[in-house]
C-alpha atoms as a PDB file:
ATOM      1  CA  UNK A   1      24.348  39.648  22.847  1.00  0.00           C
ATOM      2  CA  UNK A   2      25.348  36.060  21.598  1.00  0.00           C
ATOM      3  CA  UNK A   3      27.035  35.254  24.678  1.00  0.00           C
ATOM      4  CA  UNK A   4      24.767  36.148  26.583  1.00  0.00           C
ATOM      5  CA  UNK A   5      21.963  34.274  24.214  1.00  0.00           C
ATOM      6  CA  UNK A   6      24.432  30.984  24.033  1.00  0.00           C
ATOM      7  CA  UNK A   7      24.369  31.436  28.010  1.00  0.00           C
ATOM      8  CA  UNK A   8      20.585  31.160  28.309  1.00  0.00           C
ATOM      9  CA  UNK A   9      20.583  28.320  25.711  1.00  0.00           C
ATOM     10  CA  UNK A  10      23.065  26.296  27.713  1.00  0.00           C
ATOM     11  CA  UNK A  11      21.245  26.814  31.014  1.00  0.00           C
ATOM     12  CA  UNK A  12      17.665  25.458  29.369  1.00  0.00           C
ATOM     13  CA  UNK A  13      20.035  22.270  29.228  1.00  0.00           C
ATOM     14  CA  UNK A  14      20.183  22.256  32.401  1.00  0.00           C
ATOM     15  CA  UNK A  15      17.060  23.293  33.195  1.00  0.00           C
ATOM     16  CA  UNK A  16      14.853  20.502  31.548  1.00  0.00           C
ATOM     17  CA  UNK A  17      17.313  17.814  33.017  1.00  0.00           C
ATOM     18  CA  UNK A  18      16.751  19.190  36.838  1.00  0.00           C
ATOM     19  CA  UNK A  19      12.891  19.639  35.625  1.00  0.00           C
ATOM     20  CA  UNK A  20      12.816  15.853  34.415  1.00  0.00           C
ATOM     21  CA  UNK A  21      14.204  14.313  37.583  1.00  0.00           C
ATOM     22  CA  UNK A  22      11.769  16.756  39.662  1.00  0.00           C
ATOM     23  CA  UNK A  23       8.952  15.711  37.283  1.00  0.00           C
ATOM     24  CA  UNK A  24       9.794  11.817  38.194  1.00  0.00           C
ATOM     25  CA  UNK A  25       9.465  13.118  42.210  1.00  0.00           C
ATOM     26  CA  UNK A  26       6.052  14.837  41.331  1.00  0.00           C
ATOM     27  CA  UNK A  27       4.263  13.023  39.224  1.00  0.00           C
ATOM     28  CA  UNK A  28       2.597  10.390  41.987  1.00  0.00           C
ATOM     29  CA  UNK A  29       2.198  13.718  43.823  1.00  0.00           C
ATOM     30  CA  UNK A  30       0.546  16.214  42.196  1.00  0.00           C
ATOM     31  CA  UNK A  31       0.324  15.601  38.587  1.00  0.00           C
ATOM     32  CA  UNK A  32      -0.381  19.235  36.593  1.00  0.00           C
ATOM     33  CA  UNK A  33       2.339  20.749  38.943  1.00  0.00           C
ATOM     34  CA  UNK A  34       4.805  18.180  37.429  1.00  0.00           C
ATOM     35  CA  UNK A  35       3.850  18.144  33.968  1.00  0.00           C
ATOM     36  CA  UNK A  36       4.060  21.949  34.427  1.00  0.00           C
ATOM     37  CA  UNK A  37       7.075  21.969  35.615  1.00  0.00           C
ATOM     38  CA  UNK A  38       8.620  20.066  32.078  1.00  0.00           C
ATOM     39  CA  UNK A  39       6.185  22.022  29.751  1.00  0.00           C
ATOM     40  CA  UNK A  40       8.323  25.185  31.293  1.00  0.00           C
ATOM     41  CA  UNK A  41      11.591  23.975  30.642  1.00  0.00           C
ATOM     42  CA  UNK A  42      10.870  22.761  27.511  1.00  0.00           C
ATOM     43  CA  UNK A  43       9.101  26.364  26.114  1.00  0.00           C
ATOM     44  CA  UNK A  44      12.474  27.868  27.659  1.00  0.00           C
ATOM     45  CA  UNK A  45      14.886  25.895  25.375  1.00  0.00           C
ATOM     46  CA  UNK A  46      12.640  26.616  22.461  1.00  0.00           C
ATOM     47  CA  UNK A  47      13.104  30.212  23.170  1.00  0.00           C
ATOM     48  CA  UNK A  48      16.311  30.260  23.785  1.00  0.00           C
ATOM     49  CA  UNK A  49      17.177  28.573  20.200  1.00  0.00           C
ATOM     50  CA  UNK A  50      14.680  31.103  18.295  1.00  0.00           C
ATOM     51  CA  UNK A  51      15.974  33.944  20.115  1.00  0.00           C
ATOM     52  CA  UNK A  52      19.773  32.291  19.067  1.00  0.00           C
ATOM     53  CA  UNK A  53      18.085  31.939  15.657  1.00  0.00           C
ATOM     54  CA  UNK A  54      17.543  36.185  15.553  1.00  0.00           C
ATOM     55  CA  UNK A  55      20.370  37.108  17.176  1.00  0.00           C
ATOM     56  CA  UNK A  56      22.859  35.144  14.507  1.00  0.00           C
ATOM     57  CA  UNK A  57      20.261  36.475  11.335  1.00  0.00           C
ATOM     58  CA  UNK A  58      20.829  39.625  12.771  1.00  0.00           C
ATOM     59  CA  UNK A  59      24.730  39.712  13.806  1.00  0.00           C
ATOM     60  CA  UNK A  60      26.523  37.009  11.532  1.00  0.00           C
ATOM     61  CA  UNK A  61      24.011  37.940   8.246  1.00  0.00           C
ATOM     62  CA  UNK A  62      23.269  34.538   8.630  1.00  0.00           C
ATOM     63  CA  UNK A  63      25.613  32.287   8.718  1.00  0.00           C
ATOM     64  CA  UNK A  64      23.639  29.031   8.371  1.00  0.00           C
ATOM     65  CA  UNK A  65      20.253  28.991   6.969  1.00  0.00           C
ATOM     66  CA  UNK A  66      17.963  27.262   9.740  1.00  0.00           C
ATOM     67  CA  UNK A  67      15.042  26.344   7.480  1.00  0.00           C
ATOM     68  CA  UNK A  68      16.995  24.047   5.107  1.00  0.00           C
ATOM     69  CA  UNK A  69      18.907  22.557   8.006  1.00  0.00           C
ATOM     70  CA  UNK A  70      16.934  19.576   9.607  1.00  0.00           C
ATOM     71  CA  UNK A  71      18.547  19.952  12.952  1.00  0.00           C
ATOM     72  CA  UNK A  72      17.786  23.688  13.033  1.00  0.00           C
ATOM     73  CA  UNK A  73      14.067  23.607  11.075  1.00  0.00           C
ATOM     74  CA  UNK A  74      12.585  20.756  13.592  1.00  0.00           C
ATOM     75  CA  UNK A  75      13.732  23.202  16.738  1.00  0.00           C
ATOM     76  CA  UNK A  76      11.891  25.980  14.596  1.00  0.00           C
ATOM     77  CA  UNK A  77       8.863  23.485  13.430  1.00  0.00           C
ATOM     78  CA  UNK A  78       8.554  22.544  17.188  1.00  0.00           C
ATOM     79  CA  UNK A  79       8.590  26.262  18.482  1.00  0.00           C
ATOM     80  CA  UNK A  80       6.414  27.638  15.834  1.00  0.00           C
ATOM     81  CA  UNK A  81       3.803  25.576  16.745  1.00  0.00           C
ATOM     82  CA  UNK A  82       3.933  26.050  19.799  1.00  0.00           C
ATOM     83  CA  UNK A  83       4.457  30.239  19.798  1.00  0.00           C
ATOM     84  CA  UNK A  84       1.318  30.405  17.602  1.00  0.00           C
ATOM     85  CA  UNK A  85      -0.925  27.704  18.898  1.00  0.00           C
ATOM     86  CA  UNK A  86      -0.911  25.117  16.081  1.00  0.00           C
ATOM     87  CA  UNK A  87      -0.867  21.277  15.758  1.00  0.00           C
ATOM     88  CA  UNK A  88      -1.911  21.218  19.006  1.00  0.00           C
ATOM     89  CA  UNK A  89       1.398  22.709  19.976  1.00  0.00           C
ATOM     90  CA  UNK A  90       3.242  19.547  19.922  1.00  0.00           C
ATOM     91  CA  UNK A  91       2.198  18.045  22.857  1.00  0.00           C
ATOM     92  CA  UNK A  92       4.289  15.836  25.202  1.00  0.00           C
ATOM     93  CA  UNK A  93       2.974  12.941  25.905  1.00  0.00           C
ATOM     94  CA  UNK A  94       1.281  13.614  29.282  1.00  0.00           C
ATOM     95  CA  UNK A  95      -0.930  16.592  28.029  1.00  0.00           C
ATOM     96  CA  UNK A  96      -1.859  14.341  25.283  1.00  0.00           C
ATOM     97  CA  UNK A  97      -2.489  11.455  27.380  1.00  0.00           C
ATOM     98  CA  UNK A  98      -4.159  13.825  29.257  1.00  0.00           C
ATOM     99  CA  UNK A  99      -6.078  15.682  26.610  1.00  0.00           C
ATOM    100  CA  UNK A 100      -7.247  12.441  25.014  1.00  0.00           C
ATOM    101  CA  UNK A 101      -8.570   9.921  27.299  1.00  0.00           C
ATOM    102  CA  UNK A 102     -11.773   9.924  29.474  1.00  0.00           C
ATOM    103  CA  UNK A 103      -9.232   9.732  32.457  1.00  0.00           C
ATOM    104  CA  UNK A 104      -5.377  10.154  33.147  1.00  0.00           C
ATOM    105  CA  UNK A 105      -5.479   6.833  34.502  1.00  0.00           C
ATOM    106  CA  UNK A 106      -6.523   5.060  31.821  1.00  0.00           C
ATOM    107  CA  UNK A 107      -4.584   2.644  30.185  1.00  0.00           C
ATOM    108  CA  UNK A 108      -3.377   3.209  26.290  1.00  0.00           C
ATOM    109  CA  UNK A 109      -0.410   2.218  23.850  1.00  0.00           C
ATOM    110  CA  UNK A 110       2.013   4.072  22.236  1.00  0.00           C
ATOM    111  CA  UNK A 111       5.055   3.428  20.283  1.00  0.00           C
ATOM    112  CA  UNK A 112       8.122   5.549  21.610  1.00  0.00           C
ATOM    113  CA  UNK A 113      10.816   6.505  18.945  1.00  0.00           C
ATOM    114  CA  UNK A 114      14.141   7.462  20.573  1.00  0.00           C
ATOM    115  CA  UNK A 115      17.451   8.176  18.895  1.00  0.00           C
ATOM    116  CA  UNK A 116      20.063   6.108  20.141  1.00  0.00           C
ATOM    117  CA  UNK A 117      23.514   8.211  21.143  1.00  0.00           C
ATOM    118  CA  UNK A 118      26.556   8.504  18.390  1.00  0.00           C
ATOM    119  CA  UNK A 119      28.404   5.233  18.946  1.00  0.00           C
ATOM    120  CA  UNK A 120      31.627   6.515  19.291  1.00  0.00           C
ATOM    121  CA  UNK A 121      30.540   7.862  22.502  1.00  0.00           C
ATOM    122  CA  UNK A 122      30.942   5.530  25.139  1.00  0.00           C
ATOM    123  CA  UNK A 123      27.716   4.754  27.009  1.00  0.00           C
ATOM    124  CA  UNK A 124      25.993   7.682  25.831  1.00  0.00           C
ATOM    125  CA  UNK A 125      22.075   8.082  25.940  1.00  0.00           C
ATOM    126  CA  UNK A 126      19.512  10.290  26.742  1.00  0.00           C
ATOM    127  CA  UNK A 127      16.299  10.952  29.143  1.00  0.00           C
ATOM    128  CA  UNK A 128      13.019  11.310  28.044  1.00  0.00           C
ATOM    129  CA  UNK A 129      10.973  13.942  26.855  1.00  0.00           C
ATOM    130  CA  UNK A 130       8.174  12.583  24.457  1.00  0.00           C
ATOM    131  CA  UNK A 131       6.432  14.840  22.154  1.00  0.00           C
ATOM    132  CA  UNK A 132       3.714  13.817  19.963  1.00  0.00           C
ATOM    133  CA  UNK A 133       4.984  12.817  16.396  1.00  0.00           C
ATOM    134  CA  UNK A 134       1.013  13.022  14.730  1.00  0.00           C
ATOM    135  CA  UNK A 135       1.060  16.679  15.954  1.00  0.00           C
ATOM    136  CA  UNK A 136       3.900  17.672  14.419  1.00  0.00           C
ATOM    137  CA  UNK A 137       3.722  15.574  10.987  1.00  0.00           C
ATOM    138  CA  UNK A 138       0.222  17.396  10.793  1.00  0.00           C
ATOM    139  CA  UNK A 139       2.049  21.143  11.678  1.00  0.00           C
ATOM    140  CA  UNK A 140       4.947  20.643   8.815  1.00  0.00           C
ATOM    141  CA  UNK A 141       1.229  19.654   6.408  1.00  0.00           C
ATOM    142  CA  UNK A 142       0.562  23.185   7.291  1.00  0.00           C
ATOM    143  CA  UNK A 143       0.544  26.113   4.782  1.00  0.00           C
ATOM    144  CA  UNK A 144       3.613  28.043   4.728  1.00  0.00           C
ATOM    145  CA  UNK A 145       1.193  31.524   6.212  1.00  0.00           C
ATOM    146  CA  UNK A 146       0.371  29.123   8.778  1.00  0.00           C
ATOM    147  CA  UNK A 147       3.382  27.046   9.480  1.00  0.00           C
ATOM    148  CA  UNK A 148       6.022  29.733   8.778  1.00  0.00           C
ATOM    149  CA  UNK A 149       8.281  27.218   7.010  1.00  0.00           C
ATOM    150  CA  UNK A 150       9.138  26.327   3.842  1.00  0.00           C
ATOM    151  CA  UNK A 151       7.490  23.971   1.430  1.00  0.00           C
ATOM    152  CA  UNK A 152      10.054  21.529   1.676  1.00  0.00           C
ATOM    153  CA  UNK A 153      10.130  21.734   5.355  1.00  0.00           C
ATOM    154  CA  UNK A 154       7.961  18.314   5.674  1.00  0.00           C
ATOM    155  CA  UNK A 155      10.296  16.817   3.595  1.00  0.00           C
ATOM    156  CA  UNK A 156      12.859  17.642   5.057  1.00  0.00           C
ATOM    157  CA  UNK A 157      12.244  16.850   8.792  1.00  0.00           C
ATOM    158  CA  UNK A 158      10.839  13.427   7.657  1.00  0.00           C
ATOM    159  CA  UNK A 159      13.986  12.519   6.106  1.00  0.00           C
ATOM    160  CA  UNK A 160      16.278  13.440   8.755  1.00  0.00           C
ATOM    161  CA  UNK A 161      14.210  11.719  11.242  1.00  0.00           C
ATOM    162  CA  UNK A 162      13.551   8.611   8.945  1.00  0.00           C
ATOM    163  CA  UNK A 163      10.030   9.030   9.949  1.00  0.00           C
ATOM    164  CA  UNK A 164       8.786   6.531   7.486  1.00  0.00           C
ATOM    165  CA  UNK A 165      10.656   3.771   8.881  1.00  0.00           C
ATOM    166  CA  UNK A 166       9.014   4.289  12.534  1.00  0.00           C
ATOM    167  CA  UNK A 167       5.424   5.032  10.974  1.00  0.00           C
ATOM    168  CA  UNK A 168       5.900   1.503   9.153  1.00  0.00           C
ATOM    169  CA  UNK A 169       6.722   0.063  12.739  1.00  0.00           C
ATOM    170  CA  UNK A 170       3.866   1.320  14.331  1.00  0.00           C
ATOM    171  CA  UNK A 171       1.629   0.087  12.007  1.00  0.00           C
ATOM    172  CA  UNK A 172       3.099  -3.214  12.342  1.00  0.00           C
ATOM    173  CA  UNK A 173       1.913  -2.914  15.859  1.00  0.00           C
ATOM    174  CA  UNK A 174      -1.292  -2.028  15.293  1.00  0.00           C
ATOM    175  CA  UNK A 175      -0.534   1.799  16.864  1.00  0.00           C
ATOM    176  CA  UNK A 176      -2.243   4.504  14.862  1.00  0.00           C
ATOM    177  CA  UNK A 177       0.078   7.407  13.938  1.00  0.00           C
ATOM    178  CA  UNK A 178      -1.223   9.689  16.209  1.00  0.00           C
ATOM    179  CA  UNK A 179       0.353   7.941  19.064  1.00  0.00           C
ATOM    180  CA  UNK A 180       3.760   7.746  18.234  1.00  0.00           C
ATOM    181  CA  UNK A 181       5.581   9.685  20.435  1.00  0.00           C
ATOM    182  CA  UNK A 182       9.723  10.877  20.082  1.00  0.00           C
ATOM    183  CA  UNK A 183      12.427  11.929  22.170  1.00  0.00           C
ATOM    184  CA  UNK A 184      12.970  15.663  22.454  1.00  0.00           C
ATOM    185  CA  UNK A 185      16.348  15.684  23.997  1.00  0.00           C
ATOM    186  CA  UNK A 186      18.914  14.311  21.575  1.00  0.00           C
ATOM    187  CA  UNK A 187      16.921  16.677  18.817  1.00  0.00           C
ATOM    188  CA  UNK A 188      18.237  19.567  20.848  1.00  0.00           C
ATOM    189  CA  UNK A 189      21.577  18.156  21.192  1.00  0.00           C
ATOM    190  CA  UNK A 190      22.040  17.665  17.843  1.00  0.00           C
ATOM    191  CA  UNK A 191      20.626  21.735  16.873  1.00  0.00           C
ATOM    192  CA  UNK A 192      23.483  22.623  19.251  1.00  0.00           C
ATOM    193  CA  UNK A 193      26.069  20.518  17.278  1.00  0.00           C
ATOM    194  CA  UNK A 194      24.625  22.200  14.038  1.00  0.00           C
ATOM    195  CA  UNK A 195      24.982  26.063  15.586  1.00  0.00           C
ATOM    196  CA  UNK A 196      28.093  25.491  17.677  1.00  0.00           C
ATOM    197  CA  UNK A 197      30.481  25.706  14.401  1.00  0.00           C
ATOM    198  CA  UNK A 198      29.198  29.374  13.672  1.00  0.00           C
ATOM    199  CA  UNK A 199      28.833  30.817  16.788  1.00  0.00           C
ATOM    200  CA  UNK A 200      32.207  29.518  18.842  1.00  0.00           C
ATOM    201  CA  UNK A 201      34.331  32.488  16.956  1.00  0.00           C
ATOM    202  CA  UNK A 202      31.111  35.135  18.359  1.00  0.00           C
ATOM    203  CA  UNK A 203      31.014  33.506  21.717  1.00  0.00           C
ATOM    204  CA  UNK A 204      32.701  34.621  25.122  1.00  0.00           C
ATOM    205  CA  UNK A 205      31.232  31.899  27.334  1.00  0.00           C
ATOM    206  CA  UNK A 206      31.090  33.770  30.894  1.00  0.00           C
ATOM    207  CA  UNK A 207      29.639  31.261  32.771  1.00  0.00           C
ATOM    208  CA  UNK A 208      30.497  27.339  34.152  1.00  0.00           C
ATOM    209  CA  UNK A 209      27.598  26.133  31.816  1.00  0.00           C
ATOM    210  CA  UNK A 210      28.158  28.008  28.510  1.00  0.00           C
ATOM    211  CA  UNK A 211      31.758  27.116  28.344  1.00  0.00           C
ATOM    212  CA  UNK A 212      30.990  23.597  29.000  1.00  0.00           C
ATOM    213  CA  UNK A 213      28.144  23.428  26.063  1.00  0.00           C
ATOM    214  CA  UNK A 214      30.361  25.313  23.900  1.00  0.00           C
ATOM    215  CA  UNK A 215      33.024  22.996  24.403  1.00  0.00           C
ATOM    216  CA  UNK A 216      30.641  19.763  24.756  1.00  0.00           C
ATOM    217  CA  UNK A 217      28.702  20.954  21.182  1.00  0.00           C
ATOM    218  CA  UNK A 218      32.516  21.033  19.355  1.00  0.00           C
ATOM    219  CA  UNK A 219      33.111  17.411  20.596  1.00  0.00           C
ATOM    220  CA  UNK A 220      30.412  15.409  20.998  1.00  0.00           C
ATOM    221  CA  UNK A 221      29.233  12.696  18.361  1.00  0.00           C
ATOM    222  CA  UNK A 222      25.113  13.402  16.616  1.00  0.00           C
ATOM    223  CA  UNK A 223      22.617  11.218  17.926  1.00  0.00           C
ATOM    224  CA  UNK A 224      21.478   9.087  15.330  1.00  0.00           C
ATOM    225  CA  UNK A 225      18.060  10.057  14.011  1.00  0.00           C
ATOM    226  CA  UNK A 226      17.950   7.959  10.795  1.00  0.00           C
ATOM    227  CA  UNK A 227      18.139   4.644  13.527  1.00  0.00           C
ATOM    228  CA  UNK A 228      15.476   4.033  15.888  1.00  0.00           C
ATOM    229  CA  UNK A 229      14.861   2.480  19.485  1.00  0.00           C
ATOM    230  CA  UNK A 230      11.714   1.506  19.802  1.00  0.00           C
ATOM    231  CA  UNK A 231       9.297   1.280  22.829  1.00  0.00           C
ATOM    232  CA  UNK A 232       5.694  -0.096  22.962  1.00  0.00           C
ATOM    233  CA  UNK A 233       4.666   2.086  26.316  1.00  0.00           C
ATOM    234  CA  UNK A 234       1.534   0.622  28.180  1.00  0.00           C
ATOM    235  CA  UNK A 235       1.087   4.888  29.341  1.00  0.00           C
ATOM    236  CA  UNK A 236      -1.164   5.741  31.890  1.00  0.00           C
ATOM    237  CA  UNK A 237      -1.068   8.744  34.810  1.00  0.00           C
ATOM    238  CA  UNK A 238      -1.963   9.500  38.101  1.00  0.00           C
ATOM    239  CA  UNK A 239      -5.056  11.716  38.989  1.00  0.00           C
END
Protein backbone atom coordinates (compact mmCIF):
# COMPACT_ATOMS: atom_id res chain seq x y z
CA UNK A 1 0.00 0.00 0.00
CA UNK A 2 2.93 2.59 0.37
CA UNK A 3 4.04 2.10 -3.03
CA UNK A 4 1.27 2.39 -4.37
CA UNK A 5 0.42 5.67 -2.02
CA UNK A 6 4.18 7.13 -2.85
CA UNK A 7 2.99 6.44 -6.61
CA UNK A 8 -0.08 8.67 -6.39
CA UNK A 9 1.94 11.28 -4.43
CA UNK A 10 4.57 11.48 -7.13
CA UNK A 11 2.05 11.73 -9.96
CA UNK A 12 0.13 14.93 -8.10
CA UNK A 13 3.74 16.35 -8.94
CA UNK A 14 3.15 16.01 -12.04
CA UNK A 15 -0.15 16.74 -12.15
CA UNK A 16 -0.21 20.41 -10.77
CA UNK A 17 2.87 21.22 -13.08
CA UNK A 18 0.83 20.03 -16.43
CA UNK A 19 -2.33 21.82 -14.60
CA UNK A 20 -0.20 25.15 -14.15
CA UNK A 21 1.01 25.43 -17.73
CA UNK A 22 -2.73 24.49 -18.91
CA UNK A 23 -4.00 27.09 -16.39
CA UNK A 24 -1.54 29.83 -18.16
CA UNK A 25 -3.38 28.56 -21.75
CA UNK A 26 -6.89 29.02 -20.06
CA UNK A 27 -6.99 31.68 -18.11
CA UNK A 28 -7.67 34.54 -21.06
CA UNK A 29 -10.10 31.80 -22.13
CA UNK A 30 -12.37 30.72 -19.83
CA UNK A 31 -11.42 31.68 -16.41
CA UNK A 32 -13.39 29.17 -13.67
CA UNK A 33 -12.43 26.24 -16.05
CA UNK A 34 -8.73 27.21 -15.45
CA UNK A 35 -8.72 28.06 -11.96
CA UNK A 36 -10.58 24.71 -11.69
CA UNK A 37 -8.35 22.97 -13.28
CA UNK A 38 -5.29 24.06 -10.45
CA UNK A 39 -7.78 23.92 -7.45
CA UNK A 40 -7.95 19.98 -8.65
CA UNK A 41 -4.47 19.31 -8.73
CA UNK A 42 -3.74 20.99 -5.83
CA UNK A 43 -6.72 19.03 -3.51
CA UNK A 44 -5.02 15.83 -5.21
CA UNK A 45 -1.50 16.40 -3.74
CA UNK A 46 -3.07 17.25 -0.44
CA UNK A 47 -4.66 13.91 -0.50
CA UNK A 48 -2.16 12.10 -1.55
CA UNK A 49 0.23 13.37 1.47
CA UNK A 50 -2.69 12.75 4.17
CA UNK A 51 -3.47 9.51 2.77
CA UNK A 52 0.77 8.96 2.91
CA UNK A 53 0.32 10.46 6.39
CA UNK A 54 -2.25 7.19 7.40
CA UNK A 55 -0.74 4.76 5.59
CA UNK A 56 2.94 5.31 7.43
CA UNK A 57 0.82 5.86 11.15
CA UNK A 58 -0.62 2.78 10.29
CA UNK A 59 2.34 0.53 8.72
CA UNK A 60 5.72 2.05 10.14
CA UNK A 61 3.90 2.90 13.88
CA UNK A 62 4.92 6.12 12.95
CA UNK A 63 7.99 6.75 12.09
CA UNK A 64 8.07 10.57 12.08
CA UNK A 65 5.59 12.54 13.93
CA UNK A 66 3.93 14.97 11.24
CA UNK A 67 2.48 17.50 13.68
CA UNK A 68 5.80 18.60 15.25
CA UNK A 69 7.49 18.58 11.87
CA UNK A 70 6.99 22.00 10.03
CA UNK A 71 7.38 20.52 6.62
CA UNK A 72 4.84 17.78 7.38
CA UNK A 73 2.23 20.01 9.81
CA UNK A 74 1.86 22.98 7.03
CA UNK A 75 0.87 20.03 4.29
CA UNK A 76 -1.58 18.87 7.17
CA UNK A 77 -2.58 22.69 8.26
CA UNK A 78 -3.21 23.32 4.48
CA UNK A 79 -5.36 20.06 3.95
CA UNK A 80 -7.26 20.30 7.10
CA UNK A 81 -8.60 23.34 6.20
CA UNK A 82 -9.43 22.61 3.31
CA UNK A 83 -11.11 18.81 4.05
CA UNK A 84 -13.30 20.54 6.67
CA UNK A 85 -14.10 23.89 5.22
CA UNK A 86 -12.14 26.31 7.45
CA UNK A 87 -10.09 29.54 7.01
CA UNK A 88 -11.67 29.86 4.00
CA UNK A 89 -9.89 26.76 2.86
CA UNK A 90 -6.74 28.43 2.03
CA UNK A 91 -7.52 30.00 -0.96
CA UNK A 92 -5.20 30.53 -3.97
CA UNK A 93 -4.99 33.61 -5.02
CA UNK A 94 -7.51 33.65 -7.91
CA UNK A 95 -10.57 32.44 -5.79
CA UNK A 96 -9.58 35.07 -3.43
CA UNK A 97 -9.12 37.65 -5.94
CA UNK A 98 -12.13 36.38 -7.05
CA UNK A 99 -14.07 36.08 -3.84
CA UNK A 100 -13.04 39.57 -2.75
CA UNK A 101 -13.39 42.19 -5.26
CA UNK A 102 -16.55 43.71 -6.90
CA UNK A 103 -15.02 42.25 -10.20
CA UNK A 104 -12.18 39.78 -11.36
CA UNK A 105 -10.89 42.50 -13.30
CA UNK A 106 -10.26 44.79 -10.89
CA UNK A 107 -7.05 45.93 -10.06
CA UNK A 108 -5.44 45.15 -6.35
CA UNK A 109 -1.92 44.61 -4.62
CA UNK A 110 -0.47 41.90 -3.04
CA UNK A 111 2.83 40.98 -1.72
CA UNK A 112 4.01 37.45 -3.05
CA UNK A 113 6.38 35.44 -0.67
CA UNK A 114 8.29 32.71 -2.56
CA UNK A 115 11.07 30.49 -1.28
CA UNK A 116 14.00 30.72 -3.27
CA UNK A 117 15.58 27.02 -4.34
CA UNK A 118 18.59 25.39 -2.06
CA UNK A 119 21.66 27.10 -3.51
CA UNK A 120 23.61 24.27 -4.07
CA UNK A 121 21.30 23.44 -6.76
CA UNK A 122 22.21 24.96 -9.83
CA UNK A 123 19.49 27.17 -11.32
CA UNK A 124 16.85 25.73 -9.35
CA UNK A 125 13.36 27.48 -8.81
CA UNK A 126 9.93 26.92 -8.78
CA UNK A 127 6.37 27.87 -10.51
CA UNK A 128 3.71 29.42 -8.89
CA UNK A 129 0.95 28.41 -6.92
CA UNK A 130 -0.15 31.26 -4.45
CA UNK A 131 -2.22 30.49 -1.52
CA UNK A 132 -3.46 33.00 0.81
CA UNK A 133 -1.09 33.47 3.88
CA UNK A 134 -4.12 35.57 6.12
CA UNK A 135 -6.21 32.36 5.64
CA UNK A 136 -3.99 30.14 6.90
CA UNK A 137 -2.30 32.30 9.85
CA UNK A 138 -6.09 32.66 10.91
CA UNK A 139 -6.67 28.45 10.51
CA UNK A 140 -3.35 27.57 12.76
CA UNK A 141 -5.40 30.60 15.45
CA UNK A 142 -7.94 27.91 15.38
CA UNK A 143 -8.86 25.68 18.39
CA UNK A 144 -7.27 22.42 18.36
CA UNK A 145 -11.38 20.66 17.96
CA UNK A 146 -11.44 22.89 15.12
CA UNK A 147 -8.04 22.97 13.59
CA UNK A 148 -7.04 19.36 14.41
CA UNK A 149 -3.49 20.42 15.30
CA UNK A 150 -1.60 20.99 18.08
CA UNK A 151 -1.23 24.07 20.20
CA UNK A 152 2.08 24.73 19.11
CA UNK A 153 1.20 24.19 15.57
CA UNK A 154 1.05 28.20 14.91
CA UNK A 155 4.22 28.39 16.30
CA UNK A 156 5.61 26.20 14.66
CA UNK A 157 4.65 26.87 10.97
CA UNK A 158 5.47 30.59 11.62
CA UNK A 159 8.90 29.81 12.48
CA UNK A 160 9.74 27.58 9.75
CA UNK A 161 8.32 29.91 7.31
CA UNK A 162 9.86 33.08 9.03
CA UNK A 163 6.49 34.52 8.66
CA UNK A 164 7.28 37.50 10.74
CA UNK A 165 9.91 38.70 8.58
CA UNK A 166 7.46 38.82 5.38
CA UNK A 167 4.45 40.25 7.56
CA UNK A 168 7.04 43.13 8.57
CA UNK A 169 7.64 43.58 4.69
CA UNK A 170 4.26 43.91 3.81
CA UNK A 171 3.55 46.35 6.16
CA UNK A 172 6.37 48.31 4.97
CA UNK A 173 4.43 48.38 1.79
CA UNK A 174 1.44 49.40 2.99
CA UNK A 175 -0.22 45.64 2.10
CA UNK A 176 -2.55 44.45 4.82
CA UNK A 177 -1.88 40.85 5.94
CA UNK A 178 -4.63 39.43 4.37
CA UNK A 179 -3.09 39.81 1.03
CA UNK A 180 0.04 38.23 1.29
CA UNK A 181 0.07 35.43 -0.73
CA UNK A 182 3.00 32.24 -0.77
CA UNK A 183 4.24 29.73 -2.98
CA UNK A 184 2.74 26.28 -2.61
CA UNK A 185 5.19 24.32 -4.60
CA UNK A 186 8.57 24.32 -2.90
CA UNK A 187 6.35 23.63 0.53
CA UNK A 188 5.52 20.32 -1.07
CA UNK A 189 8.93 19.69 -2.17
CA UNK A 190 10.33 20.15 0.92
CA UNK A 191 7.32 17.57 2.86
CA UNK A 192 8.70 15.09 0.30
CA UNK A 193 12.37 15.65 1.43
CA UNK A 194 11.05 15.29 5.11
CA UNK A 195 9.05 11.72 4.31
CA UNK A 196 11.45 10.35 1.71
CA UNK A 197 14.07 9.18 4.58
CA UNK A 198 11.32 6.85 6.19
CA UNK A 199 9.57 5.56 3.50
CA UNK A 200 12.57 4.67 0.76
CA UNK A 201 13.27 1.20 2.85
CA UNK A 202 8.93 0.57 2.48
CA UNK A 203 8.91 1.70 -1.08
CA UNK A 204 8.98 -0.44 -4.41
CA UNK A 205 8.63 2.44 -6.87
CA UNK A 206 6.75 0.63 -9.94
CA UNK A 207 6.38 3.35 -12.03
CA UNK A 208 8.77 6.07 -14.26
CA UNK A 209 7.49 8.84 -11.81
CA UNK A 210 7.77 7.25 -8.32
CA UNK A 211 11.25 6.09 -8.86
CA UNK A 212 12.24 9.40 -10.07
CA UNK A 213 10.63 11.32 -6.83
CA UNK A 214 12.01 8.74 -4.69
CA UNK A 215 15.28 9.23 -6.02
CA UNK A 216 14.85 13.19 -6.65
CA UNK A 217 13.45 13.53 -2.66
CA UNK A 218 17.00 11.59 -1.44
CA UNK A 219 19.04 14.21 -3.43
CA UNK A 220 17.72 17.30 -3.81
CA UNK A 221 18.71 20.44 -1.61
CA UNK A 222 15.32 22.20 0.82
CA UNK A 223 14.05 25.26 -0.50
CA UNK A 224 14.77 27.88 1.77
CA UNK A 225 11.73 29.01 3.74
CA UNK A 226 13.43 31.11 6.46
CA UNK A 227 14.64 33.56 3.14
CA UNK A 228 12.20 35.29 1.12
CA UNK A 229 11.65 36.61 -2.58
CA UNK A 230 9.45 39.08 -2.61
CA UNK A 231 6.87 40.30 -5.23
CA UNK A 232 4.53 43.37 -5.10
CA UNK A 233 1.81 41.79 -7.78
CA UNK A 234 -0.48 44.53 -9.41
CA UNK A 235 -3.27 41.08 -9.64
CA UNK A 236 -6.15 41.35 -11.62
CA UNK A 237 -8.26 38.51 -13.88
CA UNK A 238 -10.13 38.07 -16.79
CA UNK A 239 -14.03 37.78 -16.77
Amino acid sequence: MLTHSFKDLAQTFRVLLESNCKFQQLITVDRPEAVGTIETAINAKLNAFHNLYDLMLQDLGNPVDWYSTPQLCVILAIRNARHHNKANRIRSIYNFHTQTCDSPTDKRNYLYVDFPANPEEDGGDFFNVPLSWGDLDAFLSLPRNNSRLRPKARELVRTYLNAEEFETEADRGGIRKEHIFFNFVPLTLNAGIAIQPYVKDHVTPDSVESKSFLDLFGSIGAAVTTQHEYEILEFSLPK
